[in-house]
N, C-alpha and C. Protein backbone atom coordinates (compact mmCIF):
# COMPACT_ATOMS: atom_id res chain seq x y z
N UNK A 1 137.53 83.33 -35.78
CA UNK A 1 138.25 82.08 -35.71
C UNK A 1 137.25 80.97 -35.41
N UNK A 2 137.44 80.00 -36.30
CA UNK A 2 136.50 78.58 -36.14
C UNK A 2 136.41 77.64 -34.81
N UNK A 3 135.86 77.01 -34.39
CA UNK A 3 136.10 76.19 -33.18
C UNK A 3 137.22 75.26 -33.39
N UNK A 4 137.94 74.81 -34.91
CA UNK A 4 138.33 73.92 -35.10
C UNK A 4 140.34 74.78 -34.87
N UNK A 5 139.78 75.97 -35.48
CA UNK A 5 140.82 77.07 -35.56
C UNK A 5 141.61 77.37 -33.88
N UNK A 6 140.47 77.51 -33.27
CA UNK A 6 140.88 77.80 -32.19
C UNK A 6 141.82 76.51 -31.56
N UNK A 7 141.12 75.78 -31.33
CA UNK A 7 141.71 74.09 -30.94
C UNK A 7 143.16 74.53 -31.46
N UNK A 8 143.65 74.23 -32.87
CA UNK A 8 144.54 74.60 -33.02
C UNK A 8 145.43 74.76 -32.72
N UNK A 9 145.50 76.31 -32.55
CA UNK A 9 146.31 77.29 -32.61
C UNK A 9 146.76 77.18 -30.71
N UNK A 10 145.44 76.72 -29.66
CA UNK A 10 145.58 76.36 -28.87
C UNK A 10 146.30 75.46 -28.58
N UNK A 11 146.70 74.00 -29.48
CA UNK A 11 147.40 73.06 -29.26
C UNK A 11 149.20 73.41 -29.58
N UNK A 12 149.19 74.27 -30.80
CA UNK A 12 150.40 75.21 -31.07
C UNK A 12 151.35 75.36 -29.88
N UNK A 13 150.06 76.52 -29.40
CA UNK A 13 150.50 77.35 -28.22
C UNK A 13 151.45 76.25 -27.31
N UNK A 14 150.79 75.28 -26.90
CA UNK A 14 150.74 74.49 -25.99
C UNK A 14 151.89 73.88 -25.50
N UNK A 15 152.09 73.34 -27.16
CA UNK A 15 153.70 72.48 -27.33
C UNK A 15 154.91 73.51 -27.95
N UNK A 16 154.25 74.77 -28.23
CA UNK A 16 155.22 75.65 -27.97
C UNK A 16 156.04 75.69 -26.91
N UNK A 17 155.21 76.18 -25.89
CA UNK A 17 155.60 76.58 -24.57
C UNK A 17 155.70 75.53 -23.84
N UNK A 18 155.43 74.48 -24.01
CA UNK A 18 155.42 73.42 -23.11
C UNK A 18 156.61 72.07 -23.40
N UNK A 19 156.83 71.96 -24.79
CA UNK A 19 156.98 70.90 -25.87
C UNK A 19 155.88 70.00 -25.39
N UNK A 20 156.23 68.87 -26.39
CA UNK A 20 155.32 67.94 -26.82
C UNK A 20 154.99 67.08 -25.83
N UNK A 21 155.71 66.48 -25.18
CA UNK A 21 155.50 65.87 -23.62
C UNK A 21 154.52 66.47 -22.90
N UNK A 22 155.54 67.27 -22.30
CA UNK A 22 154.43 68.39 -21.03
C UNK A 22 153.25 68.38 -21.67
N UNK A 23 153.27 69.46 -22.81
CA UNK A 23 151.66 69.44 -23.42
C UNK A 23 150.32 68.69 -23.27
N UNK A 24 151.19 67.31 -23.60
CA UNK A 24 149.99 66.13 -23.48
C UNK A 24 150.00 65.84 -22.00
N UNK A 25 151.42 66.14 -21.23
CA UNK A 25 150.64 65.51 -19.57
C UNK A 25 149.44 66.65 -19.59
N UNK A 26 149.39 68.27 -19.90
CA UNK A 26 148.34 69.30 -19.04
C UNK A 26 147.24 68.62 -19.74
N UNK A 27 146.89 68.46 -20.64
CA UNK A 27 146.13 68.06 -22.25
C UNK A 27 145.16 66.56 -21.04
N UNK A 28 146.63 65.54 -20.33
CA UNK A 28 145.47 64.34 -19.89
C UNK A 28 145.07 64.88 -18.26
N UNK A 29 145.75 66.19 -17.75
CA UNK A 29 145.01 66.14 -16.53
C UNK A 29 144.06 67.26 -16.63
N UNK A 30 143.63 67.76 -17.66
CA UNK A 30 142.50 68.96 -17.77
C UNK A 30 141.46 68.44 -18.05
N UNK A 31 141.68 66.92 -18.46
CA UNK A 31 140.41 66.14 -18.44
C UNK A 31 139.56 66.69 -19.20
N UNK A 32 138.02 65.69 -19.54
CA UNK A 32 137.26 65.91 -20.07
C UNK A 32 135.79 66.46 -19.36
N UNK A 33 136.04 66.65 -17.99
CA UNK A 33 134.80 66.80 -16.88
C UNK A 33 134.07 66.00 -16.75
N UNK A 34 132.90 65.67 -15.88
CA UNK A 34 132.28 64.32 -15.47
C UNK A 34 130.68 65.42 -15.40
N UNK A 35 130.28 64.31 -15.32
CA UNK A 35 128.52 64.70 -14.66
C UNK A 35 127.92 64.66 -16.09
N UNK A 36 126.50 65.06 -16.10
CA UNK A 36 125.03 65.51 -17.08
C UNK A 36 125.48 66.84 -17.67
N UNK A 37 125.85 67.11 -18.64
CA UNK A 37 126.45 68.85 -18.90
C UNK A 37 124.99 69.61 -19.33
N UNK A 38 124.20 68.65 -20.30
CA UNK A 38 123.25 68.60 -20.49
C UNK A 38 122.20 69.15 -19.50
N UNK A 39 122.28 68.26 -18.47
CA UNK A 39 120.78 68.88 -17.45
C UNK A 39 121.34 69.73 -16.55
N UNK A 40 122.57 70.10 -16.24
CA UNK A 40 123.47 71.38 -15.66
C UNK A 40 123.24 72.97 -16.45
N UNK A 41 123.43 72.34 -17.77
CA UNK A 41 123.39 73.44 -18.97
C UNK A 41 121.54 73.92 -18.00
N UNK A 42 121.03 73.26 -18.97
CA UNK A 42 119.35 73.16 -18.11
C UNK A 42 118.81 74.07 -16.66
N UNK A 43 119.31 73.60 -15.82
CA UNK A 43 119.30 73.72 -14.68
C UNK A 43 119.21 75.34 -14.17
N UNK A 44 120.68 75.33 -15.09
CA UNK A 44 121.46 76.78 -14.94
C UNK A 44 120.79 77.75 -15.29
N UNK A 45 120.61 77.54 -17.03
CA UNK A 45 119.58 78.82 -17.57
C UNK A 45 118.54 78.52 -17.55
N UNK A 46 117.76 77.60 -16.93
CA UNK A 46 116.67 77.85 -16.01
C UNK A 46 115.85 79.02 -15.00
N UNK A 47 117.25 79.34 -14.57
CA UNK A 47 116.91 80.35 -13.58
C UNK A 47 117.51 81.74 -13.92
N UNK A 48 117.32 81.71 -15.52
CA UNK A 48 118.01 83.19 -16.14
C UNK A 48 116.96 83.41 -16.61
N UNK A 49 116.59 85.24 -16.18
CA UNK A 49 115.14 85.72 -17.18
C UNK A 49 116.39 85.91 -18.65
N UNK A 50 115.16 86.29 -19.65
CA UNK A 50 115.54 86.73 -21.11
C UNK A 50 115.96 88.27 -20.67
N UNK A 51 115.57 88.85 -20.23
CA UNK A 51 116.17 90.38 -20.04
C UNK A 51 118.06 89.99 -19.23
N UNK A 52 117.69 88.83 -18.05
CA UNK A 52 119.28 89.04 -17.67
C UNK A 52 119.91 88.73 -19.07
N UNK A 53 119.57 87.67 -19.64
CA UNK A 53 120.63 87.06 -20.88
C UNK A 53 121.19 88.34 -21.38
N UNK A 54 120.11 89.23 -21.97
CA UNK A 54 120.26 90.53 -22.77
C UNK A 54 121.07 91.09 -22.61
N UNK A 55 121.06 91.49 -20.84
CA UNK A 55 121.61 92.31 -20.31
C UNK A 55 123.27 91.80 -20.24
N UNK A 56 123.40 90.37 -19.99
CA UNK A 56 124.78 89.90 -20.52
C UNK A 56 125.79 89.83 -21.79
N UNK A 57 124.62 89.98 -22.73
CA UNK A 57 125.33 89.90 -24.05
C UNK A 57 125.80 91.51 -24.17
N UNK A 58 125.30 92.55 -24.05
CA UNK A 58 125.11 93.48 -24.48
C UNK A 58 126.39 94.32 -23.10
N UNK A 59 126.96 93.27 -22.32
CA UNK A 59 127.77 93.72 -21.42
C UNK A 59 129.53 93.21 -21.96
N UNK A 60 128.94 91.79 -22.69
CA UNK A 60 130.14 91.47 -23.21
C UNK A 60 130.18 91.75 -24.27
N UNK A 61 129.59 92.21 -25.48
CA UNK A 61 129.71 92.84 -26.62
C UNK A 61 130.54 93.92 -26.51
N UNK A 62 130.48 94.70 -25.22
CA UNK A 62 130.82 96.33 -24.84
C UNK A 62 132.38 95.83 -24.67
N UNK A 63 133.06 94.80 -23.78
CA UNK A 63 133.83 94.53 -23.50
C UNK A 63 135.02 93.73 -24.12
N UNK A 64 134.22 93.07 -25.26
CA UNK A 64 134.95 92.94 -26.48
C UNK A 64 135.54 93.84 -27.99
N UNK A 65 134.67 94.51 -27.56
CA UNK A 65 135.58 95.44 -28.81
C UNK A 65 136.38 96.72 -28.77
């Protein structure tokens, strides 16, 4: 499923279960987040060796299928 796909089917969901109102109040208080995501992103895997990464993918690969 595409990023655009997901959005979607997510927004579907949303005003399914929610209708169209509700939807958009959760939609304006889930906000868009604040701060540098950029130098956070940074920051973060900064302090990840290449073996942890590995060791993460290869934990959620297991756990996805």
């Amino acid at each position: 499923m595409t990023p655009i796909e997901l959005r979607k089917k997510g927004y579907q969901i949303l005003v399914e279960h929610l209708g169209q109102v509700d939807a958009i109040r959760f939609l304006q208080q889930a906000g868009w987040g604040s701060g540098d995501y950029t130098q956070e992103r940074k920051e973060t895997l900064d302090k990840v060796t290449r073996e942890e990464f590995w060791e993460d993918l290869k934990r959620i690969r297991k756990t996805s299928c």
